[in-house]
Protein backbone atom coordinates (compact mmCIF):
# COMPACT_ATOMS: atom_id res chain seq x y z
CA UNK A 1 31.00 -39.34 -3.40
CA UNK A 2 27.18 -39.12 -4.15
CA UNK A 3 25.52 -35.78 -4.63
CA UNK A 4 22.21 -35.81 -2.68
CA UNK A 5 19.57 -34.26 -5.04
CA UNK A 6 16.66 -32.85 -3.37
CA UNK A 7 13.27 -34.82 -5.32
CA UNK A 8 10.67 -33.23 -3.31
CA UNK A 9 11.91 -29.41 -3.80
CA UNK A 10 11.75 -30.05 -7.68
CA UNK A 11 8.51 -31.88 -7.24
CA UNK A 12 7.12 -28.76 -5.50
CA UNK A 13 8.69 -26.27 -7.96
CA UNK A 14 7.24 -28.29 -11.03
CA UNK A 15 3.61 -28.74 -9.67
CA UNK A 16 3.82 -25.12 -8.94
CA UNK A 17 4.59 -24.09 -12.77
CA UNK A 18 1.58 -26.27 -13.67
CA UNK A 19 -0.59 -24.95 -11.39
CA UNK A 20 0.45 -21.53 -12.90
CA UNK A 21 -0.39 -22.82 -16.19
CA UNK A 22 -3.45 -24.65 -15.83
CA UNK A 23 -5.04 -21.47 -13.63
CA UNK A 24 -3.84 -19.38 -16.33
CA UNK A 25 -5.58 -20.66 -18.67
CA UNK A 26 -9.23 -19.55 -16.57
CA UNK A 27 -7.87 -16.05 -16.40
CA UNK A 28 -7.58 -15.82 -12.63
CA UNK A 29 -3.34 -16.32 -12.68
CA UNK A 30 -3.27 -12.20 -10.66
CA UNK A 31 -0.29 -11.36 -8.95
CA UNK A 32 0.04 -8.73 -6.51
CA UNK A 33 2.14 -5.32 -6.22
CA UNK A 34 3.80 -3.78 -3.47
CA UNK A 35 1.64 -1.04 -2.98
CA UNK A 36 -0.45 -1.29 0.57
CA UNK A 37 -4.27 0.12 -0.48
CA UNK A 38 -5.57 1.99 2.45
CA UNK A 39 -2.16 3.71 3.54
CA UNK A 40 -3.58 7.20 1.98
CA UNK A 41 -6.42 8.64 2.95
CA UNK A 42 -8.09 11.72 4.20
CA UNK A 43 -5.66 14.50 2.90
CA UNK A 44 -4.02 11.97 1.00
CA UNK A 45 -2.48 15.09 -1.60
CA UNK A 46 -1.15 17.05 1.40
CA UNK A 47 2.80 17.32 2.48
CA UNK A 48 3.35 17.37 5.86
CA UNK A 49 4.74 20.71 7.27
CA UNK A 50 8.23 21.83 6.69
CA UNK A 51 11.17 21.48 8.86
CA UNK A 52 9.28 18.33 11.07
CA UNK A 53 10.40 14.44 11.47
CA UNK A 54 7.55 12.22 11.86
CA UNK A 55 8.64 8.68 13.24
CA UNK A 56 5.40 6.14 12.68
CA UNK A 57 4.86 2.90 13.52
CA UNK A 58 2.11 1.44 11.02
CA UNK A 59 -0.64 -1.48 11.84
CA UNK A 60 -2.09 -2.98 8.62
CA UNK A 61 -4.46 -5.97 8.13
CA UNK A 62 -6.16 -7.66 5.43
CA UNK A 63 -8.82 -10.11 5.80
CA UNK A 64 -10.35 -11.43 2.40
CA UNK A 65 -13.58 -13.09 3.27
CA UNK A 66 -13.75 -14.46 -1.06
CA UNK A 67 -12.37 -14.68 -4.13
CA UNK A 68 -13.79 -13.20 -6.90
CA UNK A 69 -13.21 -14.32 -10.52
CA UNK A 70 -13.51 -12.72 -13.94
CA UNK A 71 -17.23 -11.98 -14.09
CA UNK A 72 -17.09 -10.97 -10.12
CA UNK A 73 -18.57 -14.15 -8.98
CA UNK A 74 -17.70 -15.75 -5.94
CA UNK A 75 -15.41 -18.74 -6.64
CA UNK A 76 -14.22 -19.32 -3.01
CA UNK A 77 -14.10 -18.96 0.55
CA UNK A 78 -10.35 -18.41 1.70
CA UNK A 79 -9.81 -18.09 5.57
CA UNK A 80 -6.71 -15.36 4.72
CA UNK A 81 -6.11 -12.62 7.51
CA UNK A 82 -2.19 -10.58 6.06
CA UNK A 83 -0.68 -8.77 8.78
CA UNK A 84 1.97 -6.26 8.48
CA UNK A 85 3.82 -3.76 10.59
CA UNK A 86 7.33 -2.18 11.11
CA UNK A 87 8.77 0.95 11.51
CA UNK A 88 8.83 3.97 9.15
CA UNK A 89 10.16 7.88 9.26
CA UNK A 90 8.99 10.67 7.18
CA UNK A 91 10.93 14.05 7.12
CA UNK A 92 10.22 17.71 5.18
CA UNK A 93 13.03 19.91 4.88
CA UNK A 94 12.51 23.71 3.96
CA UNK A 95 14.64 23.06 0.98
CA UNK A 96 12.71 24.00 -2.01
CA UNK A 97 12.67 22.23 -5.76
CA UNK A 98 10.46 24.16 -8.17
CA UNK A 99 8.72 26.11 -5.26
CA UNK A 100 8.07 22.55 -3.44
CA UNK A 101 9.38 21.38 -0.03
CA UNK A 102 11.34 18.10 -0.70
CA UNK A 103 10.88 15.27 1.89
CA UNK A 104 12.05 11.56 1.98
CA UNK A 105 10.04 8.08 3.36
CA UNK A 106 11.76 5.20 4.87
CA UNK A 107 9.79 2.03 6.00
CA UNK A 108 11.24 -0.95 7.66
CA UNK A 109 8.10 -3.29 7.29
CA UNK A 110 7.83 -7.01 9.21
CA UNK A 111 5.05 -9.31 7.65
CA UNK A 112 3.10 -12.92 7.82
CA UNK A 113 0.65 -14.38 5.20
CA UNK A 114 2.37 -12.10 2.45
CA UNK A 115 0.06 -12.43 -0.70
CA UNK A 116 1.50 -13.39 -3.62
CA UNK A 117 -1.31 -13.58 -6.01
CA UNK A 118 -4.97 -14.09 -6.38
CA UNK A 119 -4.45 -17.61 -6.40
CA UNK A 120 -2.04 -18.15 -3.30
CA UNK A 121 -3.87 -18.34 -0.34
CA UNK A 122 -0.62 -17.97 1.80
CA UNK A 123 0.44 -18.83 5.50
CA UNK A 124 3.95 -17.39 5.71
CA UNK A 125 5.35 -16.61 9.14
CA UNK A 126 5.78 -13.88 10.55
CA UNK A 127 9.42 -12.22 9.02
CA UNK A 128 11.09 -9.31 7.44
CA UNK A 129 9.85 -8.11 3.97
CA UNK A 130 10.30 -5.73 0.99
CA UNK A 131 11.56 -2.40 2.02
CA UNK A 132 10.27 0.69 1.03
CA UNK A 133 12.21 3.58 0.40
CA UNK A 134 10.38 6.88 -1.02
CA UNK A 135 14.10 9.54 -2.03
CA UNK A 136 11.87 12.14 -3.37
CA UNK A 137 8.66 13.54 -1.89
CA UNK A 138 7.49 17.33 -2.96
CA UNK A 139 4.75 18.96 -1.95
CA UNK A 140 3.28 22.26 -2.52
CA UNK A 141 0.78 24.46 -0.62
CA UNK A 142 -1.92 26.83 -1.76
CA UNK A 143 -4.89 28.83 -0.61
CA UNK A 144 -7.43 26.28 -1.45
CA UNK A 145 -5.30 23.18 -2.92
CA UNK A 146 -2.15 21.49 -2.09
CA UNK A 147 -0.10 19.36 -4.25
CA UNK A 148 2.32 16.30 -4.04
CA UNK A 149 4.66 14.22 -6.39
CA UNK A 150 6.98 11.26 -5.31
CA UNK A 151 9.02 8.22 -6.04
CA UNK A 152 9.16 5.09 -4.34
CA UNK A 153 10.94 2.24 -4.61
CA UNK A 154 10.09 -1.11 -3.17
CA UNK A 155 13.24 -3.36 -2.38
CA UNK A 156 13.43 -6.81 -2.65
CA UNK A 157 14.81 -7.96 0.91
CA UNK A 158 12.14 -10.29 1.78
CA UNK A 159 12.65 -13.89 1.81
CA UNK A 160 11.53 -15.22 -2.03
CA UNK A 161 12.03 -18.57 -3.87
CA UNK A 162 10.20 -19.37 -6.58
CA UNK A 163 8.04 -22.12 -5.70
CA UNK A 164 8.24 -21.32 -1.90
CA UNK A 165 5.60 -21.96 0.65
CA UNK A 166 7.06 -19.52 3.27
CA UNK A 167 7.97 -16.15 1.21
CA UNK A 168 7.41 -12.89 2.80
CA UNK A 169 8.43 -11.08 0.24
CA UNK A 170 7.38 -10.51 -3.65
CA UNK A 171 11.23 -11.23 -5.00
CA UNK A 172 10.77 -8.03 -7.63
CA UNK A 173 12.16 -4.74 -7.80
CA UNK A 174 9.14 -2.39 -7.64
CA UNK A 175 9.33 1.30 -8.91
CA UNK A 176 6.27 3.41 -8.14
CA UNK A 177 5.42 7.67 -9.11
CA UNK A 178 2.51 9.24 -7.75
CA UNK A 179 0.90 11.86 -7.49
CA UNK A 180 -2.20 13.96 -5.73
CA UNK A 181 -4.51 16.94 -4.73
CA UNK A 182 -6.41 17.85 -1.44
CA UNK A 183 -8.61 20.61 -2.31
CA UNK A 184 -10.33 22.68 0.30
CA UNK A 185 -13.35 23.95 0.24
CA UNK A 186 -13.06 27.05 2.90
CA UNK A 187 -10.49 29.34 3.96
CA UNK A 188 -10.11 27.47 7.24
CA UNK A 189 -9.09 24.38 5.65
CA UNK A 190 -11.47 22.57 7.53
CA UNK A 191 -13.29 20.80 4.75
CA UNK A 192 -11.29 19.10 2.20
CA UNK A 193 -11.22 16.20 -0.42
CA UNK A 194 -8.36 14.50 -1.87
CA UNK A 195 -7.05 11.73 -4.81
CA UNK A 196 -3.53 9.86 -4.50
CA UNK A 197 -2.68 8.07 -7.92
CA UNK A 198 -0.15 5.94 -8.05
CA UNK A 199 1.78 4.32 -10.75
CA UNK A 200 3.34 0.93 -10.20
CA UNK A 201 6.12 -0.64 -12.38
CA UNK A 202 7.13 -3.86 -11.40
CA UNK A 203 10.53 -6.00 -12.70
CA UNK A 204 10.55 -9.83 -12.94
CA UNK A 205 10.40 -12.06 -9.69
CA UNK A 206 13.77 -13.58 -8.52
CA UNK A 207 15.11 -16.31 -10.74
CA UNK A 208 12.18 -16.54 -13.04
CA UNK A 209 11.20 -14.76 -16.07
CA UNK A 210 7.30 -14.02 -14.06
CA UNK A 211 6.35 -10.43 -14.39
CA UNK A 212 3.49 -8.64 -12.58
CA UNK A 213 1.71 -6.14 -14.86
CA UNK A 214 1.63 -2.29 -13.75
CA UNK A 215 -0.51 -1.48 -11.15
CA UNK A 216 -2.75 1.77 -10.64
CA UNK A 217 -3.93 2.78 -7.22
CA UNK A 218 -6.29 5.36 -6.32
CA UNK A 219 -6.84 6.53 -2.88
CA UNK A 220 -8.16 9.28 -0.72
CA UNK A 221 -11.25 10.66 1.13
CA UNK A 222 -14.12 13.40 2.12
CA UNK A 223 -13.06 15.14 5.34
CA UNK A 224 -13.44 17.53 8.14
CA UNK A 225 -11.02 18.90 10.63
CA UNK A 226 -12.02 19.77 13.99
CA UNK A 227 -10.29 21.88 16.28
CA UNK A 228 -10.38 20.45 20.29
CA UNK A 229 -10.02 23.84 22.45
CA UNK A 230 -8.70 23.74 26.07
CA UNK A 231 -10.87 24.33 29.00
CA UNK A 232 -10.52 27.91 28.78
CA UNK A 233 -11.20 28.05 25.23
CA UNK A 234 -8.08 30.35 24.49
CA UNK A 235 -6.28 27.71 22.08
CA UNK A 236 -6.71 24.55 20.39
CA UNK A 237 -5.37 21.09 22.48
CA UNK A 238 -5.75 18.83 19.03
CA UNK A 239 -7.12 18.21 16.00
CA UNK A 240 -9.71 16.19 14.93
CA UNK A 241 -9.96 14.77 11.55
CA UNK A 242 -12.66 12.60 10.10
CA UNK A 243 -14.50 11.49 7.39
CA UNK A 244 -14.92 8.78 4.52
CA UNK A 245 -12.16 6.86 2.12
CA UNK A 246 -12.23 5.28 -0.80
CA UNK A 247 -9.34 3.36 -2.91
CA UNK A 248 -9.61 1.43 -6.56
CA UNK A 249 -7.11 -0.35 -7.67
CA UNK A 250 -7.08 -1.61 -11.52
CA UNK A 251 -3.88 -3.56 -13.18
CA UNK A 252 -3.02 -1.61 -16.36
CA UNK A 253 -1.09 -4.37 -17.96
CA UNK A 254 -1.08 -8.60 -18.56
CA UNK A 255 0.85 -10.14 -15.76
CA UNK A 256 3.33 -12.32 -17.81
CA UNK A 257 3.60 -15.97 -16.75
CA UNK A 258 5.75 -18.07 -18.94
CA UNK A 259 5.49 -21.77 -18.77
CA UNK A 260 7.69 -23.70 -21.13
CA UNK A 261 7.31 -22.02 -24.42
CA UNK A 262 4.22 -19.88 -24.15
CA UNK A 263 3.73 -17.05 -22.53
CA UNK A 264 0.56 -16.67 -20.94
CA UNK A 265 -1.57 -13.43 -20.44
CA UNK A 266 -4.34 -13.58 -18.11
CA UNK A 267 -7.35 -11.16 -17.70
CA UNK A 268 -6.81 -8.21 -15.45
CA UNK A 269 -7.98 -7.39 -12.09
CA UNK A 270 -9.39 -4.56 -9.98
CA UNK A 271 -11.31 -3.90 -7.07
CA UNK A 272 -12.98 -0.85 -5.37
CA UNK A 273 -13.64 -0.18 -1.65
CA UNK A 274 -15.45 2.19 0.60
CA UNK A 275 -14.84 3.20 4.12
CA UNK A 276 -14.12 5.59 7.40
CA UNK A 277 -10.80 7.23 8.75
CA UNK A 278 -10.66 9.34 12.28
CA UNK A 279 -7.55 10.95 13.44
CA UNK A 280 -6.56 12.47 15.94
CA UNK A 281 -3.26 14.93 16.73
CA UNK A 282 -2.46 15.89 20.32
CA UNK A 283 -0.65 19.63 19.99
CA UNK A 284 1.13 18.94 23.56
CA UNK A 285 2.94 16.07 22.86
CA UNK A 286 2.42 15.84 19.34
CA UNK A 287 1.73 12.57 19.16
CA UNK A 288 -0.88 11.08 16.37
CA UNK A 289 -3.18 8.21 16.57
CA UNK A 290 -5.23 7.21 12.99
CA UNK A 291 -7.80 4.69 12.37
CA UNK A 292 -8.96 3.48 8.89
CA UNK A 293 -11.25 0.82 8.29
CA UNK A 294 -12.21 -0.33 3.87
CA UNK A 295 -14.71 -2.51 2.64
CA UNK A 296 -14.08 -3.76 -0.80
CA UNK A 297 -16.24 -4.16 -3.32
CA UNK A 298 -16.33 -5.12 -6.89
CA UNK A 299 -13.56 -7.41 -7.16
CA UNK A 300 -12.43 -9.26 -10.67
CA UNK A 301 -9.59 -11.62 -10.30
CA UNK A 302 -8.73 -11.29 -7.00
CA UNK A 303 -9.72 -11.72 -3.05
CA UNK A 304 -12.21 -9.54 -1.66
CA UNK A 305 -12.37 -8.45 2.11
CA UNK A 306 -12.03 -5.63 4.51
CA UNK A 307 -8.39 -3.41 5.32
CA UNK A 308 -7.71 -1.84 8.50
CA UNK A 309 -4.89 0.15 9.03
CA UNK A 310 -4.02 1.81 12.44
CA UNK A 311 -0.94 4.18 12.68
CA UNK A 312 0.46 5.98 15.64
CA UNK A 313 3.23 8.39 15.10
CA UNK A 314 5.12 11.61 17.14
CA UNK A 315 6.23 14.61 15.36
CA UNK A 316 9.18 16.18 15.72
CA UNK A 317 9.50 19.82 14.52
CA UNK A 318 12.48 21.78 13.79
CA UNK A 319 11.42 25.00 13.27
CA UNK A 320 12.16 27.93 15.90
CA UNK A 321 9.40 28.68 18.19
């Protein structure tokens, strides 16, 4: 009996390893994190309220109109639009952990054209990816600041092969701590600012000894909340919140590439953006439409393009009337 050995899978597999060697040596070999930029905003350090279960359904996409390289010239024109959705649910319990409320993230997350790097300019299908799953959220509020810590975990349980043309999934085990402030500026709340950082610390890619560095997010906005009164002007009907975003993103350490027997560390990237976020939270139903739109700038080793993310969610609340 013959075996059948597969030629053009290890032909694929080594031209990929020189590719990853050859690009290394320019200093544009980047690969990407878990963490979605532009899924914190506008009151990006603030806990949701206590005793409530909010179930969201999330709308992100990513266009990247160039690639920038290690000076932040333009080195190309990629025709990349990443697309990601799924299903997510976010509860705050009125248990408290060193005066905070502790709350837990799930999200169930479906994506096509997963990015794997600065240098993959992918067209995956449309499939299941990695998993996110945030066990400890606490939050704190003040007069005029609130406060929030967590841990997330991104799992592996989209489709990866190193080498692979169709992978939506990054094929690591991602671990992630952040934390974050909204501060307000009156005693209504109504004007506020905020800063998410988040620390990423990623494990090697599925079957390989590849390693994406740790990766440092920043995120969060300048607001104002609004309050939409009835027709007889007795109570509020929903809230109105608005104002600009921002998110940087910087990789703290080398990615580490190895390709027979050196190991290759290439230059780091990071990237800044700019942009707008409206929401809007109807009290009757309590149901929640958002809107952000980012315009990155400043890019070093990596693509360079616009994020949109559009969630709707309905809030469930537990506590008695």
């Amino acid at each position: 009996m013959k075996l059948k050995i597969n030629h053009s899978d290890k032909i694929m597999k080594l031209a990929y390893a020189v590719f990853l060697f050859l690009i290394s040596l320019y200093g544009n070999a980047q690969l990407k994190g878990g963490h979605i930029l532009g899924s914190s905003g506008l009151q990006s350090g603030t806990q949701a309220p206590e005793k409530t279960l909010s179930l969201y359904v999330p709308g992100y996409i990513y266009t990247a109109n160039c690639l920038r390289d290690g000076d932040g010239d333009k080195t190309g024109n990629p025709d990349l639009n990443m697309f990601l959705t799924g299903i997510g649910a976010n509860y705050v319990s009125d248990f408290k952990i060193l005066g905070a409320n502790y709350g837990a993230t799930v999200l169930v997350a479906f994506a096509s054209n997963t990015i794997q790097g600065s240098f993959i300019d992918s067209k995956s299908n449309f499939a299941f990816t990695d998993m996110l799953v945030q066990p400890v959220q606490l939050g704190w509020h003040n007069k005029r600041a609130d406060f929030v810590f967590s841990y997330q975990m991104y799992l592996p349980t989209g489709t990866y092969e190193y080498g692979g043309s169709n992978n939506s999934g990054l094929g690591m085990f991602m671990n992630e701590f952040s934390a974050g402030t909204t501060l307000f500026f009156n005693d209504k709340k109504t004007f506020h600012f905020s800063a998410l950082a988040a620390y990423e610390i990623n494990g090697k890619k599925k079957d390989t000894d590849i390693k994406t560095g740790d990766i440092l997010s920043l995120e969060g906005g300048l607001g104002k909340t609004f309050y939409c009164m009835n027709a007889e002007k007795t109570a509020p009907k929903g809230i109105l919140n608005a104002g600009l975003i921002y998110y940087f993103q910087f990789k703290v350490s080398d990615d580490k590439i190895p390709v027979g027997t050196f190991l290759l560390e290439p230059d780091k990237d990071h990237v800044s953006a700019l942009g707008a976020e409206v929401n809007y939270l109807h009290l009757g139903c309590m149901t929640q439409a958002g809107f952000r739109w980012v315009s990155e700038l400043g890019a070093v080793n990596r693509f360079q393009g616009n994020t949109f993310f559009i969630t709707l969610a309905h809030v469930f609340s537990f506590k008695k009337k």
